[in-house]
Protein backbone atom coordinates (compact mmCIF):
# COMPACT_ATOMS: atom_id res chain seq x y z
CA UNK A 1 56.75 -23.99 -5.21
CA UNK A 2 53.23 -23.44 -7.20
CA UNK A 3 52.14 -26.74 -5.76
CA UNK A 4 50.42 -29.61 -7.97
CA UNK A 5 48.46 -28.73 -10.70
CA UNK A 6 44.15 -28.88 -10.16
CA UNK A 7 41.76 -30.24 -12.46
CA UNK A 8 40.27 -28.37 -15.36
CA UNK A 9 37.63 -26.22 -14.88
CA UNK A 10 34.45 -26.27 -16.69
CA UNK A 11 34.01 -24.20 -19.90
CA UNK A 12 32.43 -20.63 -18.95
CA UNK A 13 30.77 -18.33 -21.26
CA UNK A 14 33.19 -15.81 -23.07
CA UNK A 15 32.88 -12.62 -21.80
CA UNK A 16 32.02 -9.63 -23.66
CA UNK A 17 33.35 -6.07 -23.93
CA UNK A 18 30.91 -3.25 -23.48
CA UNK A 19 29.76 -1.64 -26.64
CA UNK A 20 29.72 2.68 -27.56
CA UNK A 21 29.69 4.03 -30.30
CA UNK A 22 28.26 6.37 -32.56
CA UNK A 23 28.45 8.91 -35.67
CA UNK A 24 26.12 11.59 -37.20
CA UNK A 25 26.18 14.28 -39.66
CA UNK A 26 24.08 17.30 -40.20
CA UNK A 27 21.09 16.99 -42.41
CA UNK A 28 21.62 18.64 -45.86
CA UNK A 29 18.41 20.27 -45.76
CA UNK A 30 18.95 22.22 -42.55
CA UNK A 31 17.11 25.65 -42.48
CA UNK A 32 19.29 28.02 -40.92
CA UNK A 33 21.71 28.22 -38.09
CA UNK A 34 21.95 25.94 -35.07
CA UNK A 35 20.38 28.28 -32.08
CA UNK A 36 22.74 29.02 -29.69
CA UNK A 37 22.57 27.40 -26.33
CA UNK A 38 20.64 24.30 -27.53
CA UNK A 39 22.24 21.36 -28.68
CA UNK A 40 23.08 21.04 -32.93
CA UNK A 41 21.04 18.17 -34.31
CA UNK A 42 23.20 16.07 -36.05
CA UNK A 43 20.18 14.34 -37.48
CA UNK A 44 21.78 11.57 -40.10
CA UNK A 45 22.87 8.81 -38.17
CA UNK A 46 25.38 7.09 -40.22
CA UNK A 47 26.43 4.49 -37.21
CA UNK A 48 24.23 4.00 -33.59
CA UNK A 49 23.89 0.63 -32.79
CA UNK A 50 23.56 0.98 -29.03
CA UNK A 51 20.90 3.40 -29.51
CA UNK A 52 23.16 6.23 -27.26
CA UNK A 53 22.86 8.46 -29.53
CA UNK A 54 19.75 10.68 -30.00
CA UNK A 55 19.30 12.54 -33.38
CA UNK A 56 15.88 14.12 -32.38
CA UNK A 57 18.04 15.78 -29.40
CA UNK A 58 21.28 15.93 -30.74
CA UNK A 59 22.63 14.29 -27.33
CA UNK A 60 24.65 11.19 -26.45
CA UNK A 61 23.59 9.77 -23.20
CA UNK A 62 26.16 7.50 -21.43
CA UNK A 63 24.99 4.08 -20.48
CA UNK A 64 28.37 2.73 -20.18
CA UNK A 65 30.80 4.10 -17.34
CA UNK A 66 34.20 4.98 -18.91
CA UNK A 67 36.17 6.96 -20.97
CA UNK A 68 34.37 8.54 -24.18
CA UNK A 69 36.47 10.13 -27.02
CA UNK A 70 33.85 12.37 -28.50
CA UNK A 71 35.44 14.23 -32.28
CA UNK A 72 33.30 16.86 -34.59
CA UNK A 73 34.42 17.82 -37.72
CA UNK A 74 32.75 21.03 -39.39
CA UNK A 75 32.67 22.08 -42.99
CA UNK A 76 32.61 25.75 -42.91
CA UNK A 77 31.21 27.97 -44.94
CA UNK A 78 30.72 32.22 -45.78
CA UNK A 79 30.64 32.43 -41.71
CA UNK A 80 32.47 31.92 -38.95
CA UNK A 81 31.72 29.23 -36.54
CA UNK A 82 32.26 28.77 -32.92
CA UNK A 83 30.70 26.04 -30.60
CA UNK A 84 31.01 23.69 -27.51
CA UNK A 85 31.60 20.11 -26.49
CA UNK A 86 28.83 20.17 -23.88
CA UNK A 87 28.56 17.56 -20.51
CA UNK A 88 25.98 18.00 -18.48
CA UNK A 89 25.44 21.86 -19.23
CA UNK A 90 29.26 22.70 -18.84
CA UNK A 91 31.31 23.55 -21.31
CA UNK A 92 34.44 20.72 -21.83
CA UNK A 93 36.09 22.59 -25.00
CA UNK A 94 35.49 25.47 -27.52
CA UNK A 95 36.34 25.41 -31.11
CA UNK A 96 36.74 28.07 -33.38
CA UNK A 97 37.27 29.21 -37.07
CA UNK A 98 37.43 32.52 -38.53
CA UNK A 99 35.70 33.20 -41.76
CA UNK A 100 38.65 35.26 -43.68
CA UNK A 101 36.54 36.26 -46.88
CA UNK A 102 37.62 32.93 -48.45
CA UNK A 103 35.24 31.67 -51.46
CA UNK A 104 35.60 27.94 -50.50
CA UNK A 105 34.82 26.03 -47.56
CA UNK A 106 37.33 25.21 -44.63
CA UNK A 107 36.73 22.74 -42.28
CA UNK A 108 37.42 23.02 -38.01
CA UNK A 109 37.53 19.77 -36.15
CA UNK A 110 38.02 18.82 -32.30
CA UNK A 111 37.85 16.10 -30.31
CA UNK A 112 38.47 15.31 -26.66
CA UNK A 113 38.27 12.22 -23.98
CA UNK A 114 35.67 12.52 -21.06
CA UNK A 115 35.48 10.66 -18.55
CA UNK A 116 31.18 9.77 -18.01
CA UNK A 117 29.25 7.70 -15.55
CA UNK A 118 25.51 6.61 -16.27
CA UNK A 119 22.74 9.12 -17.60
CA UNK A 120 25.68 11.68 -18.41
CA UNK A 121 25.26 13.55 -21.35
CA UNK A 122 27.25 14.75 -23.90
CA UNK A 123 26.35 17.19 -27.20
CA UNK A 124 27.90 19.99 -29.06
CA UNK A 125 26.17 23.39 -28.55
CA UNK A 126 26.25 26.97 -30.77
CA UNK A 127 28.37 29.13 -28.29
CA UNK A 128 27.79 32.74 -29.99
CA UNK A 129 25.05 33.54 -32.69
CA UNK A 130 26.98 35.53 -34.99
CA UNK A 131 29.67 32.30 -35.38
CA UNK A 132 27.32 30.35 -37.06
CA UNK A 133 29.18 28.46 -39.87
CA UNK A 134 27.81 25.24 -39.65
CA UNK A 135 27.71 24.00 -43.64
CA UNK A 136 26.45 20.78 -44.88
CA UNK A 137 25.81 19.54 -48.61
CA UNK A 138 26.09 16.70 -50.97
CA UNK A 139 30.07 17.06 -51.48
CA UNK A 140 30.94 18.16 -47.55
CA UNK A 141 29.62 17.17 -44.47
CA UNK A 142 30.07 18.16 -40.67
CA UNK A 143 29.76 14.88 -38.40
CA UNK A 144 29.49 14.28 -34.58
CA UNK A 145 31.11 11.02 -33.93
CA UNK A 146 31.61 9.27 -30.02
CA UNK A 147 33.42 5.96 -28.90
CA UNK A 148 33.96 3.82 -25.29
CA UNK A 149 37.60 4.00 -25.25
CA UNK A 150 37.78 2.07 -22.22
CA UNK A 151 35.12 0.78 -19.70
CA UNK A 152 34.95 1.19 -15.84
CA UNK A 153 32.93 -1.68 -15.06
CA UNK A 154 34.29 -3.51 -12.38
CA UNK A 155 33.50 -6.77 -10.88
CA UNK A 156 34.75 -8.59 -13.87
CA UNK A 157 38.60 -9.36 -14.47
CA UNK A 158 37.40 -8.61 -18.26
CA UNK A 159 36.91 -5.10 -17.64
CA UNK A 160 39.37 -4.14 -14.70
């Protein structure tokens, strides 16, 4: 028996779900290959309305605790191309594409779910300087693109 029903309740505010997201591609006029073991600058920012993302660094920092999916998607072109999904200085995944002597570009693309927590970073880093395909012009680009899939906040029923 649920017992007699109470009185309304007053009208609260309507909660809102936490915000993440971003996407970048690499510049057009990029001199020369990404060095390895610092993070590729994906430098046009085609969405970033939290401000997470950093195109001077090249680095997502997390502000949101939850689950990220985090994709890149390389045009690549006369080389072959390896690199990271970097967190926190540790490799997550590797990607790579072989350059087979082909006259057009191919594309590679990757994309996992991470799991980050406050001031975690996230960025996609050259793994070996001969793989070094990175290509970018007016008819293909290579983006860097991140999204809160879910959030861990607790202490709201909103967000459990």
């Amino acid at each position: 028996d649920p017992g007699v029903k109470g009185e309304r309740g007053q009208p609260g505010e309507c909660a809102v779900a936490p915000k993440s997201a971003f996407s970048a591609k690499l510049s057009e006029t990029k001199s020369g290959p990404p060095p390895v073991g610092e993070a590729v600058r994906f430098e046009t920012v085609l969405l970033n309305e939290q401000g997470h993302y950093d195109p001077e660094t090249g680095r997502f920092t997390c502000r949101v605790p939850g689950v990220y999916y985090f994709a890149v998607h390389a045009t690549v072109y006369r080389a072959s191309l390896q690199f990271d999904l970097m967190k926190n200085g540790h490799i997550e995944a590797s990607y790579f594409q072989y350059y087979g002597n082909w006259p057009k570009p191919a594309s590679l693309s990757g994309g996992s779910l991470l799991h980050l927590v406050p001031s975690d970073q996230v960025w996609i880093q050259m793994g070996l300087g001969e793989y070094n395909g990175f290509y970018s012009s007016q008819k293909t680009d290579s983006t860097f693109s991140g999204f809160l899939v879910y959030s861990d906040w607790k202490n709201s029923a909103v967000f459990a």
